[in-house]
Structures are given as structure tokens and as C-alpha cells.
C-alpha atoms as a PDB file:
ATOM      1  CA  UNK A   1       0.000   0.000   0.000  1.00  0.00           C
ATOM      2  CA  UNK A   2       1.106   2.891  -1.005  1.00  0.00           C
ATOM      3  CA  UNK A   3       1.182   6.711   1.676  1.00  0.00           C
ATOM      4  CA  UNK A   4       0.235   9.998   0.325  1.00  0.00           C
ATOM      5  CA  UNK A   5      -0.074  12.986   2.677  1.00  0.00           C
ATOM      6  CA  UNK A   6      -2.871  15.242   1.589  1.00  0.00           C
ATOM      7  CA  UNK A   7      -1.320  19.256   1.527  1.00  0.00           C
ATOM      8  CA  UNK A   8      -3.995  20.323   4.104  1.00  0.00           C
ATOM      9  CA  UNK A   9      -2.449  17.234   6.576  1.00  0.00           C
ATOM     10  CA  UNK A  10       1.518  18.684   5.203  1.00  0.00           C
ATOM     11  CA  UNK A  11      -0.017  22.140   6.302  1.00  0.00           C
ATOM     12  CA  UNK A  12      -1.114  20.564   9.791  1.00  0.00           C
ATOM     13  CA  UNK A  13       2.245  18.936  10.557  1.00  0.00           C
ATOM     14  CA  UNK A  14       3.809  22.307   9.736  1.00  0.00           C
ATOM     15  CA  UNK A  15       1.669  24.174  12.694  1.00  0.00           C
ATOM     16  CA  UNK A  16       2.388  21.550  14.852  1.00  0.00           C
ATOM     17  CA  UNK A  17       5.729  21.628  14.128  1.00  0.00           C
ATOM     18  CA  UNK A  18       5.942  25.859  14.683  1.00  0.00           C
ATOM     19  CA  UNK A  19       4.346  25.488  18.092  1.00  0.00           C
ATOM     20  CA  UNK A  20       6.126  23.026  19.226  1.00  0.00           C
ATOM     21  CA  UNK A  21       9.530  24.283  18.185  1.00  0.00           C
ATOM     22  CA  UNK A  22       8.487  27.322  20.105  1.00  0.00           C
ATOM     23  CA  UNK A  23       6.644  26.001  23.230  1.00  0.00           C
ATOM     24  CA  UNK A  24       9.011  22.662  23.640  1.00  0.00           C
ATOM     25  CA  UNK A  25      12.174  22.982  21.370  1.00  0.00           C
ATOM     26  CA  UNK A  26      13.728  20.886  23.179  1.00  0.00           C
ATOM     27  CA  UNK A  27      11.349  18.150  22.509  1.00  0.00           C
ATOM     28  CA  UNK A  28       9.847  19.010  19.402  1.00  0.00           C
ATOM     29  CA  UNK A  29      12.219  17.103  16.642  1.00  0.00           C
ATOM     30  CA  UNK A  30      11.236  13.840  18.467  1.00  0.00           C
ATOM     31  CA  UNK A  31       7.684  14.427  18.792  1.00  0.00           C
ATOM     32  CA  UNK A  32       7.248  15.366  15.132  1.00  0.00           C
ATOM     33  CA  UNK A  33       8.824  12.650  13.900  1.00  0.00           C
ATOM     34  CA  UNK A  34       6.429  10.270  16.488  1.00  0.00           C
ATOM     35  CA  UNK A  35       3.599  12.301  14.219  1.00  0.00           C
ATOM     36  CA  UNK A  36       5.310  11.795  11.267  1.00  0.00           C
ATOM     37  CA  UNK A  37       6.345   7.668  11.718  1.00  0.00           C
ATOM     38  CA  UNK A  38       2.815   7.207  12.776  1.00  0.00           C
ATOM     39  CA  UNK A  39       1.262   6.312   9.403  1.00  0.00           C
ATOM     40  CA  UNK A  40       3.928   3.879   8.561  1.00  0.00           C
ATOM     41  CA  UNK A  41       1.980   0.927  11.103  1.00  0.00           C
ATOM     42  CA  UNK A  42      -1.476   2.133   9.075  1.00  0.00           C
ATOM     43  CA  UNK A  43       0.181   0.892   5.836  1.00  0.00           C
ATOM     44  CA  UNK A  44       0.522  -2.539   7.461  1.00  0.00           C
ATOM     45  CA  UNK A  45      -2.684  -2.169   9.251  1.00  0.00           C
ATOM     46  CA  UNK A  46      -5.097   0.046   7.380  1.00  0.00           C
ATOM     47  CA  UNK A  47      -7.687  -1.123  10.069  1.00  0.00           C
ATOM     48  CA  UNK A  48      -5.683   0.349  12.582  1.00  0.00           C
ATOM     49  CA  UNK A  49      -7.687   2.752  15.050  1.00  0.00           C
ATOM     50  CA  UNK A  50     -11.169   3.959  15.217  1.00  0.00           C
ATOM     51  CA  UNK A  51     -13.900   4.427  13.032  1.00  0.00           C
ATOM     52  CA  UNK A  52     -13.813   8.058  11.633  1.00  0.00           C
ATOM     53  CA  UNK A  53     -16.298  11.149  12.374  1.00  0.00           C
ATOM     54  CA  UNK A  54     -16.827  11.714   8.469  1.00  0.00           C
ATOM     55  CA  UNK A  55     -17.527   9.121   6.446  1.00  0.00           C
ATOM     56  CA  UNK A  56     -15.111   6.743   4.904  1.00  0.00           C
ATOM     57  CA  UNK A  57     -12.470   7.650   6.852  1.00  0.00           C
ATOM     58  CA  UNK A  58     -10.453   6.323  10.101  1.00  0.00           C
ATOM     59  CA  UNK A  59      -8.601   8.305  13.209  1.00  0.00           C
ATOM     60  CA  UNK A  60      -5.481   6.573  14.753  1.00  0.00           C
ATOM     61  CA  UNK A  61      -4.588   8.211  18.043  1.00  0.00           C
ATOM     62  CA  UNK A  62      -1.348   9.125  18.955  1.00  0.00           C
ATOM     63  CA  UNK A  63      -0.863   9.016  22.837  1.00  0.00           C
ATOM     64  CA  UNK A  64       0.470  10.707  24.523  1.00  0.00           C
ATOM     65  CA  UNK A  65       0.677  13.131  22.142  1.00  0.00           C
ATOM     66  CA  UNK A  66      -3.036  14.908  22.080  1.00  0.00           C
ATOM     67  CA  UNK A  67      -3.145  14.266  18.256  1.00  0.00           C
ATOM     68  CA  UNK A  68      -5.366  12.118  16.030  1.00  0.00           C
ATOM     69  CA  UNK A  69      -4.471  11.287  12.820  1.00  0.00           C
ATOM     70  CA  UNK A  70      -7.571  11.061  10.108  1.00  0.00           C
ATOM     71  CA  UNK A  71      -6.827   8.725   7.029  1.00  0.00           C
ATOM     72  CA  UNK A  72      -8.637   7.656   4.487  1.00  0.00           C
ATOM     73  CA  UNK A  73      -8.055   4.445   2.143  1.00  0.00           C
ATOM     74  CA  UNK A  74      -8.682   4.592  -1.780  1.00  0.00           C
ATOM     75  CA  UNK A  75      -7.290   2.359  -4.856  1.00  0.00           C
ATOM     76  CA  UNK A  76      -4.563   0.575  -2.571  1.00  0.00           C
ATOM     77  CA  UNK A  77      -3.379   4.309  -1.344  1.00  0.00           C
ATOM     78  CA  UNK A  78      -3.587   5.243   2.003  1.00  0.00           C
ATOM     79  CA  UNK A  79      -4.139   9.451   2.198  1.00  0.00           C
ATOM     80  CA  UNK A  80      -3.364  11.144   5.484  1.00  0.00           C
ATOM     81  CA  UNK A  81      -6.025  13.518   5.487  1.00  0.00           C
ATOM     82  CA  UNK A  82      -5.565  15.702   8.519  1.00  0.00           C
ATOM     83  CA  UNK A  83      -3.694  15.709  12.023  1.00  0.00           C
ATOM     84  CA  UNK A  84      -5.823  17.400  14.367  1.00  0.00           C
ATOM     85  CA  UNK A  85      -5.462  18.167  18.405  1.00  0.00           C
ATOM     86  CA  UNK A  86      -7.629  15.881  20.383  1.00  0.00           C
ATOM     87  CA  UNK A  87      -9.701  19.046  21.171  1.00  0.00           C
ATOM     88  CA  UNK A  88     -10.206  20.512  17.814  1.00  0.00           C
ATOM     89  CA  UNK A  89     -13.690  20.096  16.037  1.00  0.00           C
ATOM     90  CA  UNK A  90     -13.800  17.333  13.650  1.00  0.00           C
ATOM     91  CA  UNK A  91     -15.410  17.350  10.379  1.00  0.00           C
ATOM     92  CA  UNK A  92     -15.427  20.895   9.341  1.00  0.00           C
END
């Protein structure tokens, strides 16, 4: 199976990234990359996680990191569709 980030999910690793290079830089290379590694166990398991809140799609969380990662599974390609803090409203 092949992984293709979606640019709105590239646009959420990028805020994460800026605020947590500015709230934990000391931290913050290791817990991206946690974010970032996380979709490489959904390629082996696309079942992995919970049914999602819009249809079609599935959220793997990512404890203890207060993220959830939304993917969606099409033609053999699994899209990371958004990574979104636990506390965010999901679908918009």
C-alpha cells in the first residue's frame, strides 16, 4: 500500500511543528517525527484505530501526544487527510 499525505495534513504537521519548536524545542524534533512515523503501522494495518467522524475515513490516536491522525483508504493508497489536536472540532 502505497502513503500519500494530503497538503492540508503537510499544512497541519507544519503548525504543529511551529508550536512546538516554540513552546518545547527541546522536545519538538522527536515528537514530530512520532507524528510523522505514525502512518507507517497504518500501511501494514489500514484497520488500525477507530472508526472516523466523516464518512469513509479512520482516526489513529497518537498518545500521549493529544493528536489524532484522520486517514482515508482509496485504490490501494492510504491518504493522510488531517492531524488534528484531540480538542479541535472534527469534520469541518
Amino acid at each position: 500500500m502505497r502513503l500519500r499525505w494530503t497538503a492540508t495534513a503537510a499544512d497541519d504537521l507544519q503548525h504543529i511543528a511551529d508550536y512546538l519548536f516554540e513552546k518545547t524545542p527541546e522536545n519538538a524534533a522527536q515528537l514530530i517525527r512520532k507524528i510523522y512515523d505514525a502512518p507507517s503501522k497504518l500501511k501494514e494495518f489500514p484497520n488500525l484505530g477507530r472508526s472516523g467522524k466523516k464518512q469513509g475515513t479512520r482516526e489513529l490516536l497518537l498518545p500521549p501526544l493529544p493528536y489524532v491522525l484522520v486517514d482515508k483508504v482509496a485504490d490501494d493508497i492510504l491518504h493522510i487527510v488531517r492531524i488534528l489536536h484531540s480538542a479541535q472540532d472534527w469534520p469541518l
